[in-house]
N, C-alpha and C. Protein backbone atom coordinates (compact mmCIF):
# COMPACT_ATOMS: atom_id res chain seq x y z
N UNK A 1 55.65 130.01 -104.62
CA UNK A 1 54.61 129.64 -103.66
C UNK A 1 55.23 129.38 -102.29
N UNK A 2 54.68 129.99 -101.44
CA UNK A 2 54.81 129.63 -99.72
C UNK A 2 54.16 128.37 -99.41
N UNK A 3 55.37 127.65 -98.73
CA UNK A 3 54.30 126.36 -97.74
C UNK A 3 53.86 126.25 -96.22
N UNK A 4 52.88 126.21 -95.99
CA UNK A 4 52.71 126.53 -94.48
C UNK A 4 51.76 125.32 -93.88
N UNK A 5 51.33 125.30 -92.27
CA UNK A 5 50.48 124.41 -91.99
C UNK A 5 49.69 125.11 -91.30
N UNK A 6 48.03 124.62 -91.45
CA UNK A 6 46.76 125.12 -91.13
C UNK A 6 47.06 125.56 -89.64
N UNK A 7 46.62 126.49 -88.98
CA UNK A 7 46.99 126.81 -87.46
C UNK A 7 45.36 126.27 -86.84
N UNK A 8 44.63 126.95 -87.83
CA UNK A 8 42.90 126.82 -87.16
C UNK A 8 42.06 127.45 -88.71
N UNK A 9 41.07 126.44 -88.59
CA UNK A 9 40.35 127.28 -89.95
C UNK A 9 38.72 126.75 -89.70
N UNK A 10 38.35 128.12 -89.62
CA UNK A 10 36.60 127.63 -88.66
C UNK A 10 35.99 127.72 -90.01
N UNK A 11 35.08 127.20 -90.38
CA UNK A 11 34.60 126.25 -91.65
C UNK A 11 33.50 126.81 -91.73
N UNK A 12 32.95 127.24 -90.73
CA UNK A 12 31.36 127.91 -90.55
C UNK A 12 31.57 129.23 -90.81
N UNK A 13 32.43 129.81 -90.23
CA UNK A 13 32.48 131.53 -90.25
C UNK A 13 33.44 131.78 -91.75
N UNK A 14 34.11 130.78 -92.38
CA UNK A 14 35.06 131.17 -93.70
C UNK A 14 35.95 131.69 -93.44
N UNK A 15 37.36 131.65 -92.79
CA UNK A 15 37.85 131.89 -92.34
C UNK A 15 39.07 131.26 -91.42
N UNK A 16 40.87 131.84 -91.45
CA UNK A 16 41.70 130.85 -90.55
C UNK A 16 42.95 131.17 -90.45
N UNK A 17 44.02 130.58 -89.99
CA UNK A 17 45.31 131.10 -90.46
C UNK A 17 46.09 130.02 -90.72
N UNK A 18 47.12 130.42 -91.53
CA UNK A 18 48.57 129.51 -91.63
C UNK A 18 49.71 129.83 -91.04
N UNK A 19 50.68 128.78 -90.72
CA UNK A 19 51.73 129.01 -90.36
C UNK A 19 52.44 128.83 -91.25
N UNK A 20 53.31 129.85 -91.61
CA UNK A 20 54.45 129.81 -93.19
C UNK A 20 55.72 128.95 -91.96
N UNK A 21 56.06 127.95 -93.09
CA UNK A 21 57.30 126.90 -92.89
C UNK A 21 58.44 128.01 -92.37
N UNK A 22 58.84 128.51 -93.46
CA UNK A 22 59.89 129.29 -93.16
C UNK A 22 60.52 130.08 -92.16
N UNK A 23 59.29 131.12 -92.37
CA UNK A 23 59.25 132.30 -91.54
C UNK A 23 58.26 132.36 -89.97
N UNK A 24 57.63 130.97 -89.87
CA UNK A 24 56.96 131.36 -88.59
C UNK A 24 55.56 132.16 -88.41
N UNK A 25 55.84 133.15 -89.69
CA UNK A 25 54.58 134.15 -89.55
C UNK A 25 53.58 133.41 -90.09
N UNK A 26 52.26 134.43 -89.53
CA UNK A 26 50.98 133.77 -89.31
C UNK A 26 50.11 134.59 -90.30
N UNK A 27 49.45 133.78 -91.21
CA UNK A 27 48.72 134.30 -92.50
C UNK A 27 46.77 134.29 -92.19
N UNK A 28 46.75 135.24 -92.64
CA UNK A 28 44.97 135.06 -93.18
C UNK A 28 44.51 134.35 -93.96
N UNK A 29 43.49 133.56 -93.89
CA UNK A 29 43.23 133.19 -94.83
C UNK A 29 41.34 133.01 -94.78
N UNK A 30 41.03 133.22 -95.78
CA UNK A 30 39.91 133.12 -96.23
C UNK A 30 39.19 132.08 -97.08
N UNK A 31 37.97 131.80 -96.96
CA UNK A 31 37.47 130.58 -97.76
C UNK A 31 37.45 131.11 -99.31
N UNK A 32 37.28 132.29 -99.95
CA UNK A 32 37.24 132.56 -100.95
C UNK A 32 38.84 132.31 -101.81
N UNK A 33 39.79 132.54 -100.73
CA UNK A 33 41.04 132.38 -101.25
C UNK A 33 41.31 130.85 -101.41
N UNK A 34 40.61 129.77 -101.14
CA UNK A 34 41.11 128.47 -101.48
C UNK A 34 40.41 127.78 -102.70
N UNK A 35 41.88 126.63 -102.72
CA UNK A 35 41.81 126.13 -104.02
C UNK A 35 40.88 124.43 -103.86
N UNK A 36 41.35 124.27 -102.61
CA UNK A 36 41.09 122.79 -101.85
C UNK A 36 40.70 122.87 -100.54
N UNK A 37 39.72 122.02 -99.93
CA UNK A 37 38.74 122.31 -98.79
C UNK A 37 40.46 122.04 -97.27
N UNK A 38 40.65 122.78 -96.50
CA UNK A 38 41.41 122.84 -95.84
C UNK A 38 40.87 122.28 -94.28
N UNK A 39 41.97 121.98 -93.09
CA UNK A 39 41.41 121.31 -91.91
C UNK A 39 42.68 121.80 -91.14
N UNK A 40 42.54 122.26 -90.44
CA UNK A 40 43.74 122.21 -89.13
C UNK A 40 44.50 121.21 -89.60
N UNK A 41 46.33 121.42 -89.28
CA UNK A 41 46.76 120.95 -89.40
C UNK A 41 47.54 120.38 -90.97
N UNK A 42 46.62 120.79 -91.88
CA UNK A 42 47.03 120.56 -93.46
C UNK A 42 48.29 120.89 -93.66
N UNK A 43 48.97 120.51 -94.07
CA UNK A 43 49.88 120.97 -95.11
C UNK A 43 49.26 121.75 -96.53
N UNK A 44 49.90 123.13 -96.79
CA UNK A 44 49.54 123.40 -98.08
C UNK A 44 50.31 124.61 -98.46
N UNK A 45 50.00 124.76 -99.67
CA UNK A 45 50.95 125.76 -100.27
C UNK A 45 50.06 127.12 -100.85
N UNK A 46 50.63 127.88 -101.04
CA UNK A 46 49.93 129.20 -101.06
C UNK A 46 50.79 130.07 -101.75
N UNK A 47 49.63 131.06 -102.18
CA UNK A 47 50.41 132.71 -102.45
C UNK A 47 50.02 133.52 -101.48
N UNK A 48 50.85 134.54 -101.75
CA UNK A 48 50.76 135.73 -100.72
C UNK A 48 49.61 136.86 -101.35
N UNK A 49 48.86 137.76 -100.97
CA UNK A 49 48.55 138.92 -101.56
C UNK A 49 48.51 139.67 -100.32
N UNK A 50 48.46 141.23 -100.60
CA UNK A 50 48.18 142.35 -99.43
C UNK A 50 46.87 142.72 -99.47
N UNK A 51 46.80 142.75 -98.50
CA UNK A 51 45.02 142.60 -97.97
C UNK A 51 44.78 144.05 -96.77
N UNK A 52 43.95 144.22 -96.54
CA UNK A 52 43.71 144.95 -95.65
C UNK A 52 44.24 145.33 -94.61
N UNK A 53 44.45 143.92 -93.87
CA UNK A 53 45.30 144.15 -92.30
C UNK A 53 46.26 143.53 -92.81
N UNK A 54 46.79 143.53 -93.74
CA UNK A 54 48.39 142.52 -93.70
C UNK A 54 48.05 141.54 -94.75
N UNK A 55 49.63 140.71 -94.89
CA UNK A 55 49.29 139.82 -96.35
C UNK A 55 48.46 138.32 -95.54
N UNK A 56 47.68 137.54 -96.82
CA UNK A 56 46.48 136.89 -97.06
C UNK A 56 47.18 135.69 -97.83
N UNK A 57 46.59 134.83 -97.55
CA UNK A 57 47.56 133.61 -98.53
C UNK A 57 46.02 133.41 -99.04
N UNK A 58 46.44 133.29 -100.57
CA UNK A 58 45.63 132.74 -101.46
C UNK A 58 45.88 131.93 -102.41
N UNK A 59 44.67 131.11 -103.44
CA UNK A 59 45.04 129.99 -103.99
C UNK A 59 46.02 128.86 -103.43
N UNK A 60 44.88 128.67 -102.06
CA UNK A 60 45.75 127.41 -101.34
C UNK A 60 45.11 126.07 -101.44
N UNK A 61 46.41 125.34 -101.67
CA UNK A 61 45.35 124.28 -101.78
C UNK A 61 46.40 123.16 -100.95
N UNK A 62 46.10 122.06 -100.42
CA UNK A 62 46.61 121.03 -100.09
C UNK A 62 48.06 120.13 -100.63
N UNK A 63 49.04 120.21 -99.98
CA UNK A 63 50.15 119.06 -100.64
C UNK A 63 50.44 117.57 -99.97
C-alpha cells in the first residue's frame, strides 16, 4: 500500500487527488474508490490501479 496526503477532494462532484509520500506524484482519486470518507489534508493509504488517464488510488481509507 502507498501513503499519501489528500491534495483537494470536492465531495459534491466525487472526486480529488493525493499526494504519494514518496514519490511526490499526484493520484486520482474517486469517491467510488474509497474505503473511508476523506477531507483535504488526510493522511491515508491506498492502492494503485491503471485507469484511463493514468494510475487511480483505490481502497483508501484514512491512517
Amino acid at each position: 500500500m502507498s501513503k499519501g496526503t489528500v491534495k483537494f477532494f470536492n465531495e459534491s462532484k466525487g472526486f480529488g487527488f493525493i499526494v504519494e509520500d514518496e514519490t511526490n506524484n499526484e493520484h486520482f482519486v474517486h469517491v467510488s474508490g474509497l474505503i473511508d470518507k476523506i477531507s483535504q489534508g488526510d493522511e491515508v493509504e491506498y492502492d494503485l490501479r491503471e485507469g484511463r488517464k493514468g494510475m487511480n488510488a483505490v481502497n483508501v481509507k484514512v491512517i
